[in-house]
C-alpha atoms as a PDB file:
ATOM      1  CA  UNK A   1     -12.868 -40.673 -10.023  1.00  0.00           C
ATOM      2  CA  UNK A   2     -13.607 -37.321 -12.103  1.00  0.00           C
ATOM      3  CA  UNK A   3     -10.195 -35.216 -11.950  1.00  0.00           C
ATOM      4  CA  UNK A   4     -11.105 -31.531 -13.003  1.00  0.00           C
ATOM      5  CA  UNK A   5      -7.868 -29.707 -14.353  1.00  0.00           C
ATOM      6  CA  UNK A   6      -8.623 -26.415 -13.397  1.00  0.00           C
ATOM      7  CA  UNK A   7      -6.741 -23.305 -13.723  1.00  0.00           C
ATOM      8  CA  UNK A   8      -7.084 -20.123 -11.837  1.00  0.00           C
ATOM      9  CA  UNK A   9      -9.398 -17.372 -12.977  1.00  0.00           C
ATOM     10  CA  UNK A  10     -10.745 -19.251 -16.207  1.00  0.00           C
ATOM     11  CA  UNK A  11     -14.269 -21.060 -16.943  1.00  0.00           C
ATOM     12  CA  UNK A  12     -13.759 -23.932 -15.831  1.00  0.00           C
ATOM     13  CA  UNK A  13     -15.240 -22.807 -12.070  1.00  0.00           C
ATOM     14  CA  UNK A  14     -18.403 -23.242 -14.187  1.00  0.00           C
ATOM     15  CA  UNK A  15     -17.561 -26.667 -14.273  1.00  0.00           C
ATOM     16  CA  UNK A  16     -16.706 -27.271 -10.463  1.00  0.00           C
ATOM     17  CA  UNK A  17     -20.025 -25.724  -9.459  1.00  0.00           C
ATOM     18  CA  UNK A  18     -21.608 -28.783 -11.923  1.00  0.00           C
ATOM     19  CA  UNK A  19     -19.940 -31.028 -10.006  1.00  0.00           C
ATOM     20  CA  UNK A  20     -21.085 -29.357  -6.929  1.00  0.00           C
ATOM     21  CA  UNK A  21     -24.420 -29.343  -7.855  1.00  0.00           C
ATOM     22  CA  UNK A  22     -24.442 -33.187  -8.595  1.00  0.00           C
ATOM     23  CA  UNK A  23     -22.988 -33.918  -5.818  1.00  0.00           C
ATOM     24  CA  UNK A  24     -20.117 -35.775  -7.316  1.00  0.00           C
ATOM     25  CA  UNK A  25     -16.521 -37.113  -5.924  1.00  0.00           C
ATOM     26  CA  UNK A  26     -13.832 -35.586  -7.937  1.00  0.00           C
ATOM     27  CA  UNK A  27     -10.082 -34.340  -7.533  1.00  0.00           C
ATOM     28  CA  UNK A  28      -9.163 -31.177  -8.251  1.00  0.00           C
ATOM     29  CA  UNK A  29      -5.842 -30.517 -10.109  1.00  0.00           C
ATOM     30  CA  UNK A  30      -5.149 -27.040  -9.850  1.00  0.00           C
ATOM     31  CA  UNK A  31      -2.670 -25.104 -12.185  1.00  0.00           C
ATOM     32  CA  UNK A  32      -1.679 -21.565 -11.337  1.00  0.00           C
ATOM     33  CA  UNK A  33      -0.855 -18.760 -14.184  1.00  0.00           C
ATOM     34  CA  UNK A  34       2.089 -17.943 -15.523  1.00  0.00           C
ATOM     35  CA  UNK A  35       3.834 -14.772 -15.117  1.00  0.00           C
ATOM     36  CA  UNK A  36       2.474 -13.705 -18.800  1.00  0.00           C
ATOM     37  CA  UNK A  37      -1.040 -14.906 -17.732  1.00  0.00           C
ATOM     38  CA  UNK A  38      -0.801 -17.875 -19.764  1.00  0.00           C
ATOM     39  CA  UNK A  39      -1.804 -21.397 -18.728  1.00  0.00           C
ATOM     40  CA  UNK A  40       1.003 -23.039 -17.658  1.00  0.00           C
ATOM     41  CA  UNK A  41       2.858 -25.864 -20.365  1.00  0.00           C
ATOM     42  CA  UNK A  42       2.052 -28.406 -17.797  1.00  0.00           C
ATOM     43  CA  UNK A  43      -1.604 -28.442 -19.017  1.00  0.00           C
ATOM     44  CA  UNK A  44      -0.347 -29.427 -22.720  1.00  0.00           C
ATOM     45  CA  UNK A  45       0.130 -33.084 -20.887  1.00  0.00           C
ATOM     46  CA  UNK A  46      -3.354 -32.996 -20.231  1.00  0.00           C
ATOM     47  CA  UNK A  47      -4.704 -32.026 -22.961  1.00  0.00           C
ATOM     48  CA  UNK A  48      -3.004 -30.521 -26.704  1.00  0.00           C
ATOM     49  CA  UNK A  49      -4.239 -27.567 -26.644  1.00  0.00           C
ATOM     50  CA  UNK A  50      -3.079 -26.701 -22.637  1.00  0.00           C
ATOM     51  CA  UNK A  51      -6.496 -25.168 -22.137  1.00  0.00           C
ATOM     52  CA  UNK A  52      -8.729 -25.436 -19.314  1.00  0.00           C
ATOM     53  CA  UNK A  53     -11.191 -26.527 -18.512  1.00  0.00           C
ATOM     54  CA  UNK A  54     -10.536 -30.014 -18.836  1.00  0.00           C
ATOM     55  CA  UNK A  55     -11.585 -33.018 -16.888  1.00  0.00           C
ATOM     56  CA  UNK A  56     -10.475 -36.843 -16.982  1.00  0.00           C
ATOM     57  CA  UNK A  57     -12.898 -39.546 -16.361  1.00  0.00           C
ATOM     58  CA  UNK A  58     -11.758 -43.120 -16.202  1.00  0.00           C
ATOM     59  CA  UNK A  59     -10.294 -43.098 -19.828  1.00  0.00           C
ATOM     60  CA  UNK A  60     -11.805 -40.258 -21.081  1.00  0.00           C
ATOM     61  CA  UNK A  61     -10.215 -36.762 -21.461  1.00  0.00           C
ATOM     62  CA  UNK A  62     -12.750 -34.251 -22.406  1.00  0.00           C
ATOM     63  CA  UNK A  63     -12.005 -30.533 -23.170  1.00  0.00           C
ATOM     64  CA  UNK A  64     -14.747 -27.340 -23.947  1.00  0.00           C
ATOM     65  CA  UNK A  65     -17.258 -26.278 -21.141  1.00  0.00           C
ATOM     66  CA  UNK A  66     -20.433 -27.093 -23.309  1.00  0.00           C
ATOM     67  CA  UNK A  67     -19.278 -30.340 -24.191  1.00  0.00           C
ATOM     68  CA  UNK A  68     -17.904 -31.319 -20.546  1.00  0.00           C
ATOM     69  CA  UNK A  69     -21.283 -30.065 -19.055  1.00  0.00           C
ATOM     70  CA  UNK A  70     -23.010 -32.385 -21.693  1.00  0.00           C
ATOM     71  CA  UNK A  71     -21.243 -35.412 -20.774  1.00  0.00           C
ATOM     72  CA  UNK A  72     -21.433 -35.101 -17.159  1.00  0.00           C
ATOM     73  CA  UNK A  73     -25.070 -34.367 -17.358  1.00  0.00           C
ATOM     74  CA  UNK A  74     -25.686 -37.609 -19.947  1.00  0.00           C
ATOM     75  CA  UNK A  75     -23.680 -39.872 -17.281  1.00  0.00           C
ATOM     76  CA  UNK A  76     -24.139 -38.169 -13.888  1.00  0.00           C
ATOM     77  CA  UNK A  77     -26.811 -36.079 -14.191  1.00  0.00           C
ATOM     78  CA  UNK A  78     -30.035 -38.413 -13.373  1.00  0.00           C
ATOM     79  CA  UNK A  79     -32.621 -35.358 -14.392  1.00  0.00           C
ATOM     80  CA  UNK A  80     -30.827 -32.906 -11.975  1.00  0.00           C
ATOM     81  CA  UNK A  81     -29.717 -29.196 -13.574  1.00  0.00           C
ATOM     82  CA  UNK A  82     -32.017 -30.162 -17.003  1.00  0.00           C
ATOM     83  CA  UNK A  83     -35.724 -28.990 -17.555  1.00  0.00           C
ATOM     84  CA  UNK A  84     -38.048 -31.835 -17.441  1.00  0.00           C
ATOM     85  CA  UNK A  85     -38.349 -34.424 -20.114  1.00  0.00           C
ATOM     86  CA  UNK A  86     -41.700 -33.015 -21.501  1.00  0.00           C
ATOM     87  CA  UNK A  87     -40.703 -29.160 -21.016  1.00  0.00           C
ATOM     88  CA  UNK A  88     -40.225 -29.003 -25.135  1.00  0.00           C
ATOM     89  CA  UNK A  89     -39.621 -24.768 -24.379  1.00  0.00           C
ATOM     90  CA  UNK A  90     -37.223 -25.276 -21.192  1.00  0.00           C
ATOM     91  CA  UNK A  91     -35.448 -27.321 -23.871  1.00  0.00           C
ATOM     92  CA  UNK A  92     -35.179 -24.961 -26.677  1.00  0.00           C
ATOM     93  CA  UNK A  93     -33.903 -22.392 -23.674  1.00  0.00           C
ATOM     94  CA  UNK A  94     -31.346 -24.731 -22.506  1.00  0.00           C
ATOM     95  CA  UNK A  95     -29.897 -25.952 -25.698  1.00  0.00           C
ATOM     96  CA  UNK A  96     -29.878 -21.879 -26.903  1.00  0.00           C
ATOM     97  CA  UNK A  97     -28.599 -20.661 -24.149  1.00  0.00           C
ATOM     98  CA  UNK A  98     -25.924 -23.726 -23.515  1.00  0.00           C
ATOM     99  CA  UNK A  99     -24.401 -22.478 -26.949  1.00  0.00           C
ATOM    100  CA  UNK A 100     -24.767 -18.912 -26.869  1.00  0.00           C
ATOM    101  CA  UNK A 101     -22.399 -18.408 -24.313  1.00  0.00           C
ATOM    102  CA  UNK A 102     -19.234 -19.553 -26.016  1.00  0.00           C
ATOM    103  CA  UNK A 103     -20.564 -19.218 -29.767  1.00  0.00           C
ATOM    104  CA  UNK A 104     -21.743 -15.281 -29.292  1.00  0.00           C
ATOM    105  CA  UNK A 105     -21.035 -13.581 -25.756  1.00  0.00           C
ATOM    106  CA  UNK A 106     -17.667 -15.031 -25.209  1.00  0.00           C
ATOM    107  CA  UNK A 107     -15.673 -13.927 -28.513  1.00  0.00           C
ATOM    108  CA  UNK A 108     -16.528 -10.000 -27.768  1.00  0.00           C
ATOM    109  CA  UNK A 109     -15.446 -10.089 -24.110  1.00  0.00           C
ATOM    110  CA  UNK A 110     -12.188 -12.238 -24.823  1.00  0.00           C
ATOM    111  CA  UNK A 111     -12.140  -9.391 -27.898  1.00  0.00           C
ATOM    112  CA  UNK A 112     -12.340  -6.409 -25.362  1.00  0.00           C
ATOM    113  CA  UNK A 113      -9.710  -8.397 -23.380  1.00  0.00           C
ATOM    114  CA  UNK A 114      -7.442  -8.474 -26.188  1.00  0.00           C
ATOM    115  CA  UNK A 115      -7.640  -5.291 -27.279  1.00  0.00           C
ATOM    116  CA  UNK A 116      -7.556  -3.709 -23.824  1.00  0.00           C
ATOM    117  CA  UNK A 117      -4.233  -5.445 -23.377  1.00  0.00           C
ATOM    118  CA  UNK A 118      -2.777  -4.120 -26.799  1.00  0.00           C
ATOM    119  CA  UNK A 119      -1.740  -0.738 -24.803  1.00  0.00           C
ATOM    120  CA  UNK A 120       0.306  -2.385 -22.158  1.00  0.00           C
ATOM    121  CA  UNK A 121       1.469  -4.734 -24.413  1.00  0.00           C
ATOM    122  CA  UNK A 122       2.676  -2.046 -26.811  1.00  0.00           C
ATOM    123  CA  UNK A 123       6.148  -0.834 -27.378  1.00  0.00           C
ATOM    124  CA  UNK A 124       5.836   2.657 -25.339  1.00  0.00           C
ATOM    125  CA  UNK A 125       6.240   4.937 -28.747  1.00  0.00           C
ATOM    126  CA  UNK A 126       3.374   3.135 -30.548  1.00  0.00           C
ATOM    127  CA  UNK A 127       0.982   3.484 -27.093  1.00  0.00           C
ATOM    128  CA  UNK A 128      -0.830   6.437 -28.000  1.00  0.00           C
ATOM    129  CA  UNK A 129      -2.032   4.898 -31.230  1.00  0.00           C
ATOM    130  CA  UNK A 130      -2.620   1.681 -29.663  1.00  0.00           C
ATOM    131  CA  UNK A 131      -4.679   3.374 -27.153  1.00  0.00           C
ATOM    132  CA  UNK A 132      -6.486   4.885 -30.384  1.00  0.00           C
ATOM    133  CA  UNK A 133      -7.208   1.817 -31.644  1.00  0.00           C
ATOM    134  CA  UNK A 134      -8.613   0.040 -28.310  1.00  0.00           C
ATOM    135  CA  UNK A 135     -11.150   3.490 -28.228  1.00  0.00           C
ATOM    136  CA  UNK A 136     -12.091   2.682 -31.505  1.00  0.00           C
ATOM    137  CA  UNK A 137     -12.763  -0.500 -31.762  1.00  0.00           C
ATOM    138  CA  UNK A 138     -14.962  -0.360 -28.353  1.00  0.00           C
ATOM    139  CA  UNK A 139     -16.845   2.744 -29.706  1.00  0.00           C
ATOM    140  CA  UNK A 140     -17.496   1.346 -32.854  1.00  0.00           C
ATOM    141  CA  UNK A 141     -17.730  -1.978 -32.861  1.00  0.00           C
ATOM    142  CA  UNK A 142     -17.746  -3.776 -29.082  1.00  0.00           C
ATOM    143  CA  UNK A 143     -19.661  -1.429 -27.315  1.00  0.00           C
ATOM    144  CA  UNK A 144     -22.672  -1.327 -29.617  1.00  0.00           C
ATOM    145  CA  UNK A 145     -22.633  -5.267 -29.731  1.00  0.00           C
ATOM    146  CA  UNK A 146     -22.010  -6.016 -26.487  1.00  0.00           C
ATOM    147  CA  UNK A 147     -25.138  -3.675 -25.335  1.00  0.00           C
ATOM    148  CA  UNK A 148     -27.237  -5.546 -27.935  1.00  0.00           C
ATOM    149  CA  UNK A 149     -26.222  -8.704 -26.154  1.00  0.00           C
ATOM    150  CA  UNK A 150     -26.914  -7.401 -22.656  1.00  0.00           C
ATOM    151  CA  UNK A 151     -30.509  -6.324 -23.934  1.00  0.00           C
ATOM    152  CA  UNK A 152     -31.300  -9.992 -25.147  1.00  0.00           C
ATOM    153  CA  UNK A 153     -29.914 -11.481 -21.874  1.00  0.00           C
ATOM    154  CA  UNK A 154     -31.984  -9.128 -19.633  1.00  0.00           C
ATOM    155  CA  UNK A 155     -35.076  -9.404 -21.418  1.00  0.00           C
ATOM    156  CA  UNK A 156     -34.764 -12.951 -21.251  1.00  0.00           C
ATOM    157  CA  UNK A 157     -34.123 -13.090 -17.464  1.00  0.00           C
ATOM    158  CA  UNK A 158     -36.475 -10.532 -16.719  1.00  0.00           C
ATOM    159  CA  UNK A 159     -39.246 -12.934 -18.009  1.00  0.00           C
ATOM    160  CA  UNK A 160     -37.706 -16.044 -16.898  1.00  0.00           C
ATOM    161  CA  UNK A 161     -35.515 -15.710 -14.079  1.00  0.00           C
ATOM    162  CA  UNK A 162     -32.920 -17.853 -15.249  1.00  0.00           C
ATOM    163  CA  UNK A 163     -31.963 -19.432 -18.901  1.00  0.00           C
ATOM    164  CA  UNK A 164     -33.512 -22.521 -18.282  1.00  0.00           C
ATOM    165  CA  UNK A 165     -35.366 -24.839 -15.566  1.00  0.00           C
ATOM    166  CA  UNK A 166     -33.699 -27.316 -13.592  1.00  0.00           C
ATOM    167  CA  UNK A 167     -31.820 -24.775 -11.322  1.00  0.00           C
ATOM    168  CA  UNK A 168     -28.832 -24.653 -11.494  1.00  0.00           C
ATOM    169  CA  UNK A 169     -29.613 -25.726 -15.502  1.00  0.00           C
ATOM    170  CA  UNK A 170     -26.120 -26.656 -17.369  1.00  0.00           C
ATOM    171  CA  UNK A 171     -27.561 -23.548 -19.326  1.00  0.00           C
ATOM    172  CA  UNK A 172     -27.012 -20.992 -16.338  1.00  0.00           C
ATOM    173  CA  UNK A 173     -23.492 -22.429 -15.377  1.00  0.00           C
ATOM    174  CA  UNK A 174     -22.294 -22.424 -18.828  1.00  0.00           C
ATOM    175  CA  UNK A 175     -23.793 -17.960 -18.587  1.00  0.00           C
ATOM    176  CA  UNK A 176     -22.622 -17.671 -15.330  1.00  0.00           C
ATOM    177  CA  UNK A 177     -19.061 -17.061 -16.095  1.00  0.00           C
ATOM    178  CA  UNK A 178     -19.400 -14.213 -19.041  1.00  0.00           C
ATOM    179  CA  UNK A 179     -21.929 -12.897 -17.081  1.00  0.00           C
ATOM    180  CA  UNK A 180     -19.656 -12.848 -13.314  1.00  0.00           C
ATOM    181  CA  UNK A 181     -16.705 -11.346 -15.418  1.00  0.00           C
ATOM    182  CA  UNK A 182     -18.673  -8.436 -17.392  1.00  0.00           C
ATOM    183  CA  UNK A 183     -19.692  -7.570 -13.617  1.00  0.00           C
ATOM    184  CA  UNK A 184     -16.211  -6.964 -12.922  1.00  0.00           C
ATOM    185  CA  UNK A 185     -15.478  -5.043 -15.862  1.00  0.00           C
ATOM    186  CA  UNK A 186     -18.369  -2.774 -15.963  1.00  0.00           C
ATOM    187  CA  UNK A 187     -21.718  -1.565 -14.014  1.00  0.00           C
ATOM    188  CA  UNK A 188     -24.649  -3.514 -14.310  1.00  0.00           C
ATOM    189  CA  UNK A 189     -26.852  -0.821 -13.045  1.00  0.00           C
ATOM    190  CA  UNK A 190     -28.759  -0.401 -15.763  1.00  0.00           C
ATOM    191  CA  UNK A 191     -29.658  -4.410 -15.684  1.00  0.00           C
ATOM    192  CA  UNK A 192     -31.546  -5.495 -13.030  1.00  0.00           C
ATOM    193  CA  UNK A 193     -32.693  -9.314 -14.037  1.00  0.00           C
ATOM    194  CA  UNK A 194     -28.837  -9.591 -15.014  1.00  0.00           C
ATOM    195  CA  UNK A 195     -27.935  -8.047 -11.435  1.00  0.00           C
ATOM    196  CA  UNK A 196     -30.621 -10.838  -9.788  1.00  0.00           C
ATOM    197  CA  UNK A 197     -29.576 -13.749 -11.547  1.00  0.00           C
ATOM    198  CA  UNK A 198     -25.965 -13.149 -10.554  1.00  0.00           C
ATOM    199  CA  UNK A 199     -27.239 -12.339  -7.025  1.00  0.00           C
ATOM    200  CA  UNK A 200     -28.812 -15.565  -7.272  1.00  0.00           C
ATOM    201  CA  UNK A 201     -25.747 -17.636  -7.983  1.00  0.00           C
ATOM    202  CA  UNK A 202     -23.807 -16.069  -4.985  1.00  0.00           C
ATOM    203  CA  UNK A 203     -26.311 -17.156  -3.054  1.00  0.00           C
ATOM    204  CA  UNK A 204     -26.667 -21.219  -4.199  1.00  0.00           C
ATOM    205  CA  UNK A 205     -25.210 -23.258  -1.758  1.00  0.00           C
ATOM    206  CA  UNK A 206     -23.083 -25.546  -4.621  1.00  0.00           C
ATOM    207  CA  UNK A 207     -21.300 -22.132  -5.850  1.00  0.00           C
ATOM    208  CA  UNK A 208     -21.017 -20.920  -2.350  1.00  0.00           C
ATOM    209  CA  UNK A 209     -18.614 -24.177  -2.042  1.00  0.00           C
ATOM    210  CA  UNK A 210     -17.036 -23.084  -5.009  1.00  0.00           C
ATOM    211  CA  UNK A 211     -15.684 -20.601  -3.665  1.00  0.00           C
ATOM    212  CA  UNK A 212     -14.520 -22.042  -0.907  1.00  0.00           C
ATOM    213  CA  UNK A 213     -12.355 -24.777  -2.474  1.00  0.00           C
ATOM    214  CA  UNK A 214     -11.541 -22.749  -5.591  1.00  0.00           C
ATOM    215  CA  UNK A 215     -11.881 -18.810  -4.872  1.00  0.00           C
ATOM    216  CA  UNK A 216     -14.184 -16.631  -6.774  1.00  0.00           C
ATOM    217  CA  UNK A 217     -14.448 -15.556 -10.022  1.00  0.00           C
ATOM    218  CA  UNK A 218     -11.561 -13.263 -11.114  1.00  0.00           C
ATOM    219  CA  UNK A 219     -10.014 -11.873 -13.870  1.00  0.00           C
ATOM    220  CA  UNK A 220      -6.427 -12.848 -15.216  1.00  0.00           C
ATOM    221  CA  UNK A 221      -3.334 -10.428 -14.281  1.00  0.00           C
END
């Protein structure tokens, strides 16, 4: 039996819509926040670094979304959310886009996290200049990068329609969640093929269960 250790509002609902799409029997093992918005110590038992997602399988205790969607794919997976065997540019998509996510989107959106914390986190005298420095650092440096970012993804979904074949690909669940949480941060107007693709997960039946079992998408505090 696959046991999913999931905590509340993190990625690893990318990983229980992969096991929805396969069709798989697993347990879910769910861990609420704490009051700081922390994963709870309980997690640590699971796994050293108390992070989620992480999912047990027989003996095997696997952390990291990538790698987890890898290994269920390799041992599950029978062809299902992959491009075909012979589809040598659905591959270079999937393998890309599999990476990107974590390697390049997700360190400026946990970054904008961070720093949009730093003013409530602040003793109240220093506010003001922590305030200056969250402006800052979004005018300057996440802002511009993050819209660079947004222009690669929409110009490839515009011509593609998702990041990879094999709907859902282990390459659009492992984009779905930056993706779901920048549309809760910010307007997507100006982004259709982002807008679609996101449209188009709400509407899969496996995610639609998802969110029945597990909620959707939401951002910590």
């Amino acid at each position: 039996m696959i046991r999913l250790h999931h905590l509340e509002k993190s990625r690893s609902h990318r990983i229980l819509w992969l096991l929805e799409a396969l069709e798989l029997d697993y347990e879910l093992v769910e861990y609420p926040r704490s009051a700081d918005g922390l994963a709870p110590e309980s997690l640590r038992r699971v796994h050293p670094l108390g992070a989620s997602p992480v999912i047990t399988d027989g003996e095997q205790t696997l952390a990291e979304s990538g790698a987890i969607i890898e290994s269920l794919l390799a041992r599950y997976g029978e062809g299902r959310c992959q491009p075909a065997a012979d589809d040598a540019a659905g591959w270079v998509n999937y393998r890309y886009w599999l990476h990107y996510a974590e390697g390049s989107l997700m360190p400026l959106l946990v970054m904008r996290l961070v720093f949009g914390q730093l003013p409530a986190q602040s003793p109240w005298p220093v506010r003001p200049v922590a305030k200056g420095i969250d402006k800052a650092v979004n005018q300057r440096f996440l802002g511009p990068r993050l819209e660079r970012h947004l222009a690669l993804i929409e110009a490839h979904l515009a011509r593609h329609g998702e990041f990879a074949p094999g709907w859902p690909s282990g390459a659009d669940i492992q984009m779905s969640f930056p993706l779901q949480t920048l549309g809760l941060t910010r307007s997507l107007d100006g982004y259709p093929a982002i807008t679609a693709f996101l449209q188009r997960v709400e509407e899969d039946a496996a995610w639609q269960r998802v969110v029945e079992r597990a909620g959707p998408v939401s951002l910590p505090g």
